[in-house]
N, C-alpha and C. Protein backbone atom coordinates (compact mmCIF):
# COMPACT_ATOMS: atom_id res chain seq x y z
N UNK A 1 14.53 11.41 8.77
CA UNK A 1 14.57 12.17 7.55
C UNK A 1 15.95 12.83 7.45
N UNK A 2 16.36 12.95 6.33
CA UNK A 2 18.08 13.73 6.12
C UNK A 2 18.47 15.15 6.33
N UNK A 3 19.20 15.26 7.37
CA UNK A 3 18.82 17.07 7.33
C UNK A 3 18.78 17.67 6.43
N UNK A 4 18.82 17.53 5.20
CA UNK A 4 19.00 18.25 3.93
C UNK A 4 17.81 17.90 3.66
N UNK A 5 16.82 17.40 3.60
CA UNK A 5 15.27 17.09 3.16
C UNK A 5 14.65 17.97 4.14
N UNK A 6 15.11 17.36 5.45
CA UNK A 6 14.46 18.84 6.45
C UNK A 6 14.28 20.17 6.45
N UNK A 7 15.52 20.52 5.78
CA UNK A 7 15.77 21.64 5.96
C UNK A 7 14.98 22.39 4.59
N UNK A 8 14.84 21.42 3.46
CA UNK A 8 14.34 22.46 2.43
C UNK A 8 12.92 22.02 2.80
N UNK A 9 12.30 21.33 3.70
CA UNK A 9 10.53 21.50 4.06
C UNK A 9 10.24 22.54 4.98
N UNK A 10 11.56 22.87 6.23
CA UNK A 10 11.33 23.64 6.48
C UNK A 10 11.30 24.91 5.82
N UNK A 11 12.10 25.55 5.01
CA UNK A 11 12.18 26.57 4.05
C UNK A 11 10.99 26.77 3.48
N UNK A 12 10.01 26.00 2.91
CA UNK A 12 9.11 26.12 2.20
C UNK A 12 7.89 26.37 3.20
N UNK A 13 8.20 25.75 4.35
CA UNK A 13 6.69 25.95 5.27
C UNK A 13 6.99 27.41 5.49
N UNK A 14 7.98 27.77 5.77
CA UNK A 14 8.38 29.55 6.59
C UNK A 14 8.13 30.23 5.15
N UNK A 15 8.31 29.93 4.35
CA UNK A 15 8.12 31.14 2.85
C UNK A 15 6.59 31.46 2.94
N UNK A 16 6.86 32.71 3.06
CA UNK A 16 5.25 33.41 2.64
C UNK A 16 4.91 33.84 1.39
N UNK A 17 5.41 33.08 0.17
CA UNK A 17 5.28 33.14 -1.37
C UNK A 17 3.72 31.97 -1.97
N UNK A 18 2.80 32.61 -1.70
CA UNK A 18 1.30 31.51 -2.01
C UNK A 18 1.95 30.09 -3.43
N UNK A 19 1.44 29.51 -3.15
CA UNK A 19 1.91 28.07 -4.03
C UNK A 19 0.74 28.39 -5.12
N UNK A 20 0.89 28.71 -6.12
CA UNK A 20 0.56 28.59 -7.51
C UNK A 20 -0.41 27.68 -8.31
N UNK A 21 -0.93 27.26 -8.09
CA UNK A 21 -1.38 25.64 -8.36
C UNK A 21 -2.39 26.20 -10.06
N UNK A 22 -2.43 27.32 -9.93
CA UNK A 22 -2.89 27.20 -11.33
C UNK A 22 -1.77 27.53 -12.62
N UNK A 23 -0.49 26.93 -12.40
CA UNK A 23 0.74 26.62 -13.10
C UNK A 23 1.09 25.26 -13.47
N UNK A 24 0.20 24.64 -12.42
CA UNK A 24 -0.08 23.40 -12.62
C UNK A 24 -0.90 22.88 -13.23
N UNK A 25 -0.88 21.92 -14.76
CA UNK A 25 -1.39 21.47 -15.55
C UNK A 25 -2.09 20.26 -14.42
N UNK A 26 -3.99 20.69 -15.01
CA UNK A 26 -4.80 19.38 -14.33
C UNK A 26 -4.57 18.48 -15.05
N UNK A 27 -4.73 16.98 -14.31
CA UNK A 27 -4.35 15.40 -14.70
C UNK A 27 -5.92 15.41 -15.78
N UNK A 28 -5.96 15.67 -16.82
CA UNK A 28 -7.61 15.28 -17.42
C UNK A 28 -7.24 13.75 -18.35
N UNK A 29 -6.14 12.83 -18.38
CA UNK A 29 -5.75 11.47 -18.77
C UNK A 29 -6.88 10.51 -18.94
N UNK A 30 -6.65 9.82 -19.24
CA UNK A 30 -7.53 7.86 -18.91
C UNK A 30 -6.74 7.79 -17.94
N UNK A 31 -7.16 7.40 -16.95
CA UNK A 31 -6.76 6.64 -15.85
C UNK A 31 -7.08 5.03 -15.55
N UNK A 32 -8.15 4.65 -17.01
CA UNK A 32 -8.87 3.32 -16.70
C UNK A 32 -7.71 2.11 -16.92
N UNK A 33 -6.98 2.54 -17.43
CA UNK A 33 -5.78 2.01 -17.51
C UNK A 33 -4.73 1.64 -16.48
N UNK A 34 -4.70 2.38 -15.55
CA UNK A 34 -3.39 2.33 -14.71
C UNK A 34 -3.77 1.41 -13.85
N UNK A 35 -2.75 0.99 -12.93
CA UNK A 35 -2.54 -0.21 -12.59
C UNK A 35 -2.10 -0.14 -10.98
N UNK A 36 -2.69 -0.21 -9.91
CA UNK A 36 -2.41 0.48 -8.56
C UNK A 36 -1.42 -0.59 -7.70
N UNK A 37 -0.39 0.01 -7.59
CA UNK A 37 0.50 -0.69 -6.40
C UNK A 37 1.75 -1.50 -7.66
N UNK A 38 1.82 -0.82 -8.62
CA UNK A 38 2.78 -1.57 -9.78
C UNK A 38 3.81 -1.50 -9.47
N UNK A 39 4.53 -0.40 -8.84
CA UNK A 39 5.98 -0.54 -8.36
C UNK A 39 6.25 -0.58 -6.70
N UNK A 40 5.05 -0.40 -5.80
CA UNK A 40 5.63 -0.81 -4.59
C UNK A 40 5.56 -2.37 -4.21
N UNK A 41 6.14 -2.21 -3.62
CA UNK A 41 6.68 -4.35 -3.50
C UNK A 41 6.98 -3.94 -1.82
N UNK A 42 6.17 -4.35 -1.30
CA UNK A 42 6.48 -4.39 0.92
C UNK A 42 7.11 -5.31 1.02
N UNK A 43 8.54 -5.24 1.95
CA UNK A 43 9.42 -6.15 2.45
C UNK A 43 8.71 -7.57 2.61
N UNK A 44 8.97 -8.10 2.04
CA UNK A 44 8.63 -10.11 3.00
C UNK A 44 9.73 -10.45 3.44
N UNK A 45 8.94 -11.46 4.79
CA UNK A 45 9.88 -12.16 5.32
C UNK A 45 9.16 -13.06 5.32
N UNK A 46 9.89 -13.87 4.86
CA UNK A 46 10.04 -15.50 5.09
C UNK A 46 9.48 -16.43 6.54
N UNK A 47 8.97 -16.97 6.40
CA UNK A 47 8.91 -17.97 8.47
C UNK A 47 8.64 -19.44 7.50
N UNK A 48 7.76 -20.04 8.77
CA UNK A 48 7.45 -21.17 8.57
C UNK A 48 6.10 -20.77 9.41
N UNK A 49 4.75 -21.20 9.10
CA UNK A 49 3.56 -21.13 9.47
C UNK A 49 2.93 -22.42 9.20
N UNK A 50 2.32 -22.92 10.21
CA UNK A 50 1.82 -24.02 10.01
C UNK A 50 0.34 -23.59 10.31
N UNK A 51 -0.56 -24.22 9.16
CA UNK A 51 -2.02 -23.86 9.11
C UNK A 51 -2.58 -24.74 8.89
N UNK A 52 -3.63 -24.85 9.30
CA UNK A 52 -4.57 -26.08 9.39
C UNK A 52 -4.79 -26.70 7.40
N UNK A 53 -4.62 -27.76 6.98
CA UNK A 53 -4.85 -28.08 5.74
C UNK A 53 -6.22 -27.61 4.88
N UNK A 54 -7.20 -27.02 5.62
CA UNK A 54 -8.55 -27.03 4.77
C UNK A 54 -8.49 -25.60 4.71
N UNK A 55 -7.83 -24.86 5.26
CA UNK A 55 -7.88 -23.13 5.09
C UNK A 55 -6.49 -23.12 3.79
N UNK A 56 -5.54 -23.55 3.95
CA UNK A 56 -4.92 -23.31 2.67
C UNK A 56 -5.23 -24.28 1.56
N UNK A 57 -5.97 -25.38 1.39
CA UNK A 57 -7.05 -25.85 0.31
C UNK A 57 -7.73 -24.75 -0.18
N UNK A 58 -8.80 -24.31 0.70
CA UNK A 58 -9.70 -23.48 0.41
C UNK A 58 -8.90 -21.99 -0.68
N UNK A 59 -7.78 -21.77 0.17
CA UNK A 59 -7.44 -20.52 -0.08
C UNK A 59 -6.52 -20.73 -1.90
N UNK A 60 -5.89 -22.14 -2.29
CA UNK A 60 -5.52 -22.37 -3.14
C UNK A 60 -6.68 -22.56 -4.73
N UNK A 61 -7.93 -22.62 -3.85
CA UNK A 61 -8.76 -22.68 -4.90
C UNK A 61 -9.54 -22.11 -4.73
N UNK A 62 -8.92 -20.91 -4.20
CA UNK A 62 -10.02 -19.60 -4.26
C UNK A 62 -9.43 -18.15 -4.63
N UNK A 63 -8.22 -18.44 -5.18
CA UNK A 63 -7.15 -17.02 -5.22
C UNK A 63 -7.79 -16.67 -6.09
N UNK A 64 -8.16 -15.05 -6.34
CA UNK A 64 -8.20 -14.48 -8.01
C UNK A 64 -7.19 -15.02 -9.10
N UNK A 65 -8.04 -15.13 -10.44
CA UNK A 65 -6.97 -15.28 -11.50
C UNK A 65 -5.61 -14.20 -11.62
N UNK A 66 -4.35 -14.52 -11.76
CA UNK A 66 -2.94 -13.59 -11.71
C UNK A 66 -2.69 -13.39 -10.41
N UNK A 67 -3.08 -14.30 -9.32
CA UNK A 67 -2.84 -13.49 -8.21
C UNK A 67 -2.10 -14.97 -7.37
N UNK A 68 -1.09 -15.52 -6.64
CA UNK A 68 -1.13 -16.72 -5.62
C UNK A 68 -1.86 -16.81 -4.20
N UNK A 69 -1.92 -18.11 -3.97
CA UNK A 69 -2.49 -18.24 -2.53
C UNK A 69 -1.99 -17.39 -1.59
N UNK A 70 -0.97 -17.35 -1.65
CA UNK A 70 -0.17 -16.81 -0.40
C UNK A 70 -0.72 -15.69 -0.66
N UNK A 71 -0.68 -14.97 -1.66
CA UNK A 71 -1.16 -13.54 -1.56
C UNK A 71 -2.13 -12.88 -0.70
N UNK A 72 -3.43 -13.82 -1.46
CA UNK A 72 -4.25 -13.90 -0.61
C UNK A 72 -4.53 -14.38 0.66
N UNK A 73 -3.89 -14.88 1.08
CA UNK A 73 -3.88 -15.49 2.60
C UNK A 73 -3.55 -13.44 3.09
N UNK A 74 -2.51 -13.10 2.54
CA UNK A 74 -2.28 -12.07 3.46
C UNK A 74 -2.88 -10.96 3.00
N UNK A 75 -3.56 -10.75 2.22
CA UNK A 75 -4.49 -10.11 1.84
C UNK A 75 -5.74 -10.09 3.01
N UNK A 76 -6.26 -11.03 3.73
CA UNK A 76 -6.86 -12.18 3.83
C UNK A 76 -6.98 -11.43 5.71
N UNK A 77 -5.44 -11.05 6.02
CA UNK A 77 -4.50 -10.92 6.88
C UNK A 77 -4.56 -9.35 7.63
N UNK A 78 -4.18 -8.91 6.47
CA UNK A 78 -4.40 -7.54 6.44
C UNK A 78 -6.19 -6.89 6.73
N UNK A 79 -7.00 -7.72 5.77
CA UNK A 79 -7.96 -7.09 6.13
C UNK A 79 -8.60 -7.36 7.56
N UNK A 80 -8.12 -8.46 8.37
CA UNK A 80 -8.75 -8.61 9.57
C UNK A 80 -7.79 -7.85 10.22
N UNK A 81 -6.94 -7.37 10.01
CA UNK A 81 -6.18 -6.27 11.10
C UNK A 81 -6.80 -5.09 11.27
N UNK A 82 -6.89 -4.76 9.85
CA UNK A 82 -7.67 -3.24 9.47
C UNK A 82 -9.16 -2.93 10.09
N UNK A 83 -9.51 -4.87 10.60
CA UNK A 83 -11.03 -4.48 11.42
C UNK A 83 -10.74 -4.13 12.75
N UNK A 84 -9.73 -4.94 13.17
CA UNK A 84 -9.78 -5.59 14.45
C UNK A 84 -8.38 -4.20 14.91
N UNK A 85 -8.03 -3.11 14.34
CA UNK A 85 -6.94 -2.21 14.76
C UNK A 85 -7.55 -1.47 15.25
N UNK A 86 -8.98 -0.89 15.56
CA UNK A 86 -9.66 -0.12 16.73
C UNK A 86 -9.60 -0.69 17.71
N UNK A 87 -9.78 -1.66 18.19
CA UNK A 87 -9.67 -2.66 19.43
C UNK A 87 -8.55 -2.12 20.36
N UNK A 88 -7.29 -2.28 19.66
CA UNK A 88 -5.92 -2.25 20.04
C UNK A 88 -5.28 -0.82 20.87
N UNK A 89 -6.08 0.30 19.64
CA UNK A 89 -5.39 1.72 20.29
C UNK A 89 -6.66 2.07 21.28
């Protein structure tokens, strides 16, 4: 973190001035609208993976509509990590 980001979190944790929050206008919007993960984009990298032909068949004609295979493959990816990451720690 930049010492200059540090330094004004620290400032704010040491201030004994209560944070206000009823200055703060509540979100009462549509939200049915919005659209989750629209501007973050996670680094890819590129390889070469070689996978058996009937799992990326399967996975080519099974992607959601607007979405590619690959996506889902790591979609796919992610969620068996997210089971299998208690194991690990």
């Amino acid at each position: 973190m930049p010492p200059d980001v540090q330094a004004e979190i620290d400032a704010l944790a040491a201030s004994q001035a209560p944070i206000r929050t009823d200055l703060i206008p509540e979100a009462t919007g549509d939200w049915s609208q919005g659209q989750r993960g629209l501007f973050y984009r996670p680094v890819k990298q590129q390889i070469t993976l070689r996978l058996d032909a009937d799992l990326i068949d399967w996975f080519k004609r099974n992607h959601p509509q607007g979405e590619g295979y690959q996506t889902s493959i790591n979609r796919a990816l992610r969620e068996y990590i997210a089971q299998h990451q208690r194991w690990t720690r």
